[in-house]
Protein backbone atom coordinates (compact mmCIF):
# COMPACT_ATOMS: atom_id res chain seq x y z
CA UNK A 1 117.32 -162.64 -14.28
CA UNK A 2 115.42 -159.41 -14.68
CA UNK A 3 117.29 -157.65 -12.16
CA UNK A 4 120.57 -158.62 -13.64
CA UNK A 5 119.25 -157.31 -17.00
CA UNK A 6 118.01 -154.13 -15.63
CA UNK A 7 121.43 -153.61 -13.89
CA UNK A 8 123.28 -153.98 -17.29
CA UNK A 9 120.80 -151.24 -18.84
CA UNK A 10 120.93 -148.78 -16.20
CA UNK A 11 124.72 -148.81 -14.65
CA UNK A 12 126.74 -150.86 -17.50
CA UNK A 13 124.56 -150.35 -20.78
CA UNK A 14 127.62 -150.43 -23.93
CA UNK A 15 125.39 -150.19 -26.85
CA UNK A 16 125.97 -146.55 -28.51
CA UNK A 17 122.35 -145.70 -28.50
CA UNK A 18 121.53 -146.20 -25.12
CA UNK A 19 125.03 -145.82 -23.17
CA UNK A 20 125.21 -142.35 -23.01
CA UNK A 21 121.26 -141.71 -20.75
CA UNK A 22 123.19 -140.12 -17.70
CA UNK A 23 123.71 -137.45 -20.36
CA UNK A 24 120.19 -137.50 -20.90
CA UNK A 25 118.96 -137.28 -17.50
CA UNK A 26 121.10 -134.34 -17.08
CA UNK A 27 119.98 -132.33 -19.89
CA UNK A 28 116.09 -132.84 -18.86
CA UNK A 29 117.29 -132.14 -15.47
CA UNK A 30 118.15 -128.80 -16.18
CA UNK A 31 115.39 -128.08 -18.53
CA UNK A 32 113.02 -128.99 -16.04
CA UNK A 33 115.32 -126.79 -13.21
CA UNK A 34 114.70 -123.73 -16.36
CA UNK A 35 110.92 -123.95 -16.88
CA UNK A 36 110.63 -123.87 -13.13
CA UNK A 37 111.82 -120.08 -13.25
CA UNK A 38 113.23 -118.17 -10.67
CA UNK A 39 112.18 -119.40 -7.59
CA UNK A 40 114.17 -122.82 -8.83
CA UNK A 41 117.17 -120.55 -9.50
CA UNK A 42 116.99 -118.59 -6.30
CA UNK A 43 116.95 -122.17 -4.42
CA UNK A 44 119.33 -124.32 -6.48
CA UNK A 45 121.86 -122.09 -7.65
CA UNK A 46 125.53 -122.17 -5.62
CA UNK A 47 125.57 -119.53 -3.37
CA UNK A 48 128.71 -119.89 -1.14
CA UNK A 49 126.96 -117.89 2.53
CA UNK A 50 124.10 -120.84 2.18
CA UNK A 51 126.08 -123.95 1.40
CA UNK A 52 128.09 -122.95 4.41
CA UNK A 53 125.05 -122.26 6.34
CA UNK A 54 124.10 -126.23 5.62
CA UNK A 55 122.13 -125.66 2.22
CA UNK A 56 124.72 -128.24 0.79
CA UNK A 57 122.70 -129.53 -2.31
CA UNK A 58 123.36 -126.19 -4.02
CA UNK A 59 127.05 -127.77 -4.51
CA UNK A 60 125.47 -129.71 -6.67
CA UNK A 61 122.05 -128.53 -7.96
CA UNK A 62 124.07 -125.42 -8.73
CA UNK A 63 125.22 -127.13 -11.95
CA UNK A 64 121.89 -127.66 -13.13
CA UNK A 65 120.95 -124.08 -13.22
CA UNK A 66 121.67 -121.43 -16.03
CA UNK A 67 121.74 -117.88 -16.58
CA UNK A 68 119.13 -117.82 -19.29
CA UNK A 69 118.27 -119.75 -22.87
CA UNK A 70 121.59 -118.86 -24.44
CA UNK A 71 122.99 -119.86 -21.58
CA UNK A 72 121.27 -123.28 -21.54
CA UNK A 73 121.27 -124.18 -25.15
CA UNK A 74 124.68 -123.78 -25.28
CA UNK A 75 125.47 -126.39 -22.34
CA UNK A 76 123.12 -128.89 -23.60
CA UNK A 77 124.78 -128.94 -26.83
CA UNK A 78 128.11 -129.61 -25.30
CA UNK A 79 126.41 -132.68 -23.67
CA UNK A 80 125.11 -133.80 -27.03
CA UNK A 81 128.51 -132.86 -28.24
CA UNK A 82 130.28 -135.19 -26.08
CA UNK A 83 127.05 -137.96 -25.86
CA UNK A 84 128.18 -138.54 -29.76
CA UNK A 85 131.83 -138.39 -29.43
CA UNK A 86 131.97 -140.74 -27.11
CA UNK A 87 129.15 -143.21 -27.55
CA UNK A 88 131.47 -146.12 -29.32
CA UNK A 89 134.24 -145.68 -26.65
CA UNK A 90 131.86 -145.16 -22.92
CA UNK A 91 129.48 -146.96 -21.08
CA UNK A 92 126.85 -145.60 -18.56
CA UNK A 93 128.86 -146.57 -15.66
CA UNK A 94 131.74 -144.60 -16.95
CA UNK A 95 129.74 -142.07 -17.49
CA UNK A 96 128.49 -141.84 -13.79
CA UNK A 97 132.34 -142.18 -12.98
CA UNK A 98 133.11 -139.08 -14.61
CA UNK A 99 130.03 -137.39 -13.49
CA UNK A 100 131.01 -137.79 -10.46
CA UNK A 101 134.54 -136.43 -10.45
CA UNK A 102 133.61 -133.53 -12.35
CA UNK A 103 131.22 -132.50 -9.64
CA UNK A 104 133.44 -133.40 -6.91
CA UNK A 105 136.25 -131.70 -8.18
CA UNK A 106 134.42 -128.28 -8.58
CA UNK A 107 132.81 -128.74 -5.13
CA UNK A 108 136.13 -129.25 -3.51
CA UNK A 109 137.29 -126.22 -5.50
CA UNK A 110 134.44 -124.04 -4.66
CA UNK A 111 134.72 -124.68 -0.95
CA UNK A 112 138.07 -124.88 -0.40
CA UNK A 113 140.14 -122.43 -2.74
CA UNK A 114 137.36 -119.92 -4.21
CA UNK A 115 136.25 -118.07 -0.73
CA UNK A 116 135.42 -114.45 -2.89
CA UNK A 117 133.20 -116.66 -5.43
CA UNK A 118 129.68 -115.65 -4.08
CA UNK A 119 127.87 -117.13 -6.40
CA UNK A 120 127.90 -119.98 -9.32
CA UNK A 121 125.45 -121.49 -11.42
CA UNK A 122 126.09 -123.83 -15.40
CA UNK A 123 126.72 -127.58 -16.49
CA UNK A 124 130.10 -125.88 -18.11
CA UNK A 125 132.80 -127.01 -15.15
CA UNK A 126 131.05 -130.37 -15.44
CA UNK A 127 131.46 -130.42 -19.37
CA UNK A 128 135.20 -129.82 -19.51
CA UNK A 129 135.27 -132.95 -16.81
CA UNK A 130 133.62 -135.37 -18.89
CA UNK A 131 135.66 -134.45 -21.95
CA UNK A 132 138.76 -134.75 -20.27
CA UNK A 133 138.24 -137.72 -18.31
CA UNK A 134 136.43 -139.40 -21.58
CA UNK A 135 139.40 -138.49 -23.47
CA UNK A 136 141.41 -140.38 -20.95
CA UNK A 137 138.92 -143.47 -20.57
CA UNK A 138 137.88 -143.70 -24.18
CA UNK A 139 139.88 -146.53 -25.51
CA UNK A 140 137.59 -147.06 -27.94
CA UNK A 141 138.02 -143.81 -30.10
CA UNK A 142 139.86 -143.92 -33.42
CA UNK A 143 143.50 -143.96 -33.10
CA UNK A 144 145.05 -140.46 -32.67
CA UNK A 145 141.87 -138.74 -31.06
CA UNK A 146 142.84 -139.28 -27.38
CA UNK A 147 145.93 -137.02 -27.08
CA UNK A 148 144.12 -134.92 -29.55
CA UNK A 149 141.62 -133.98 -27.36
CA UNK A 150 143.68 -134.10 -24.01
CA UNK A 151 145.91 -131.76 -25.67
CA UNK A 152 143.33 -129.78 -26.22
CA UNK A 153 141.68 -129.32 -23.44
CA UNK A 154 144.82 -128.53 -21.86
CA UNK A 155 145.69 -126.17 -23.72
CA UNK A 156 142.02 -124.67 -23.46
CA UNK A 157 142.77 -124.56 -19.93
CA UNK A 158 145.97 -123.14 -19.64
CA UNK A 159 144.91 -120.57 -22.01
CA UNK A 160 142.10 -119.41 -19.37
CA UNK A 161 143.87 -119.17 -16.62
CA UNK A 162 146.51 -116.77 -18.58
CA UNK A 163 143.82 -115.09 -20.00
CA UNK A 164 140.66 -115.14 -18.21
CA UNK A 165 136.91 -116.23 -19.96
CA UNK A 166 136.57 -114.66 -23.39
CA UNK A 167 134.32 -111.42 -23.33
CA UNK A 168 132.69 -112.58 -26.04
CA UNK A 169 130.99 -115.46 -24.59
CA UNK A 170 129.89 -113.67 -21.47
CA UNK A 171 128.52 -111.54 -23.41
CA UNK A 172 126.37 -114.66 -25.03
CA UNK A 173 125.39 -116.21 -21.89
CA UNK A 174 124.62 -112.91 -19.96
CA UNK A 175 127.03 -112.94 -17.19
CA UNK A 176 131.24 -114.03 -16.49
CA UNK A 177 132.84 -117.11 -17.08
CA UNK A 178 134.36 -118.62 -14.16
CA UNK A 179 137.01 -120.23 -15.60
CA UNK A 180 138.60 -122.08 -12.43
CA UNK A 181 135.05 -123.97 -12.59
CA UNK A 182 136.54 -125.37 -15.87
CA UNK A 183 139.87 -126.18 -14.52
CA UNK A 184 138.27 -128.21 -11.31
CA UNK A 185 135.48 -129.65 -13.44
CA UNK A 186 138.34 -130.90 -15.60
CA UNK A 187 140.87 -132.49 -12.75
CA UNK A 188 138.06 -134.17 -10.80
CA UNK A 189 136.78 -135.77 -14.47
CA UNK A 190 141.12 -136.60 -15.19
CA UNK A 191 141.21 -138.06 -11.21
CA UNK A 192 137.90 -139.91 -12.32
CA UNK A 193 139.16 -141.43 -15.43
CA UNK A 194 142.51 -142.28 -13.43
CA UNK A 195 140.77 -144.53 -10.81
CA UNK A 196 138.40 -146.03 -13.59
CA UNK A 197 141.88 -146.80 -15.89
CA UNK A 198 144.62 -147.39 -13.47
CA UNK A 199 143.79 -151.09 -12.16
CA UNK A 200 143.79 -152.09 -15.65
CA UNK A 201 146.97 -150.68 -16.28
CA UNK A 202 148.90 -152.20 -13.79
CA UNK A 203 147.18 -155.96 -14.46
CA UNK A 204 148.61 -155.47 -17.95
CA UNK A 205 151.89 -154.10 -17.26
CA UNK A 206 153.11 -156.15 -13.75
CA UNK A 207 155.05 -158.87 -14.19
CA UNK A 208 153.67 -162.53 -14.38
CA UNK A 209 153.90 -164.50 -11.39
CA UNK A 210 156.59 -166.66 -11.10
């Protein structure tokens, strides 16, 4: 009986207080990755020569590591951000879901379609993931907000790859905005939310048996 509880808190807790801890443990993640200084940076941060060289965690510790306070307060207020949104409509499990799209998808990307990207490091890629696959799992926001914010973030995207990252927020973070990190943070969190949606689509739309 107590495992079965402690399974419902850690992988399918619903309650809005308490559902949204992967967020958590992401944000203290990379605080603690930022108080560690430079030495963390230097051995966490993607680096494209070392993953390929077999230093493979940096596909994914690279997300946890930032360019400097700015840089860092920024992201964890986008994971607040969403931890609010979303805490009637998501539950933990979801969350892991999407977390782990969005850092599939900009692994994949990295690897396999950004060979002159030296070097990456930010939780942003991974943010625009969880909104958009949230967006497209949330079933439980008010009425209208879904295609709100899949519209959106659509458009956000599409607007970045026309234009490029605005000046103005490199400027605040103290370095460029790799926008295609966006873009694959956003269709591995959308391929996420797809799987996690889809079987319950077609339960309620095929035909009864006969």
């Amino acid at each position: 009986m107590i495992g079965r509880r402690s399974r419902r808190l850690w992988f399918n807790a619903d309650h809005p207080a308490i559902a949204a801890w992967p967020l958590w443990l992401l944000g203290a993640l990379a605080l603690v990755v930022a108080l560690a200084g430079n030495a963390a940076t230097g051995l966490l941060r993607y680096e494209r020569e070392q993953v390929l060289a077999g230093e493979w965690w940096r596909l994914l510790s690279g997300q946890l590591v930032h360019l400097g306070p700015v840089h860092l307060l920024l992201n964890l207020a986008g994971l607040g951000l969403l931890a609010w949104l979303f805490a009637p409509a998501l539950r933990a499990a979801q969350w892991w879901g999407l977390l782990a799209g969005s850092w599939l998808g900009i692994a994949l990307g990295f690897v396999l379609l950004e060979p002159q990207l030296a070097w990456y490091v930010g939780l942003s890629g991974v943010l625009h993931g969880l909104l958009a696959g949230g967006a497209l799992m949330g079933s439980g926001l008010p009425t209208g907000l879904r295609p709100v914010l899949l519209l959106g973030i659509l458009l956000k995207l599409g607007w970045e790859q026309w234009a490029g990252g605005a000046p103005a927020t490199a400027g605040l973070v103290g370095g460029p905005i790799i926008v295609n990190a966006h873009l694959y943070g956003a269709c591995g969190g959308l391929l996420a939310g797809v799987g996690a949606t889809l079987p319950a689509l077609l339960r309620r739309y095929s035909p009864p048996p006969p």
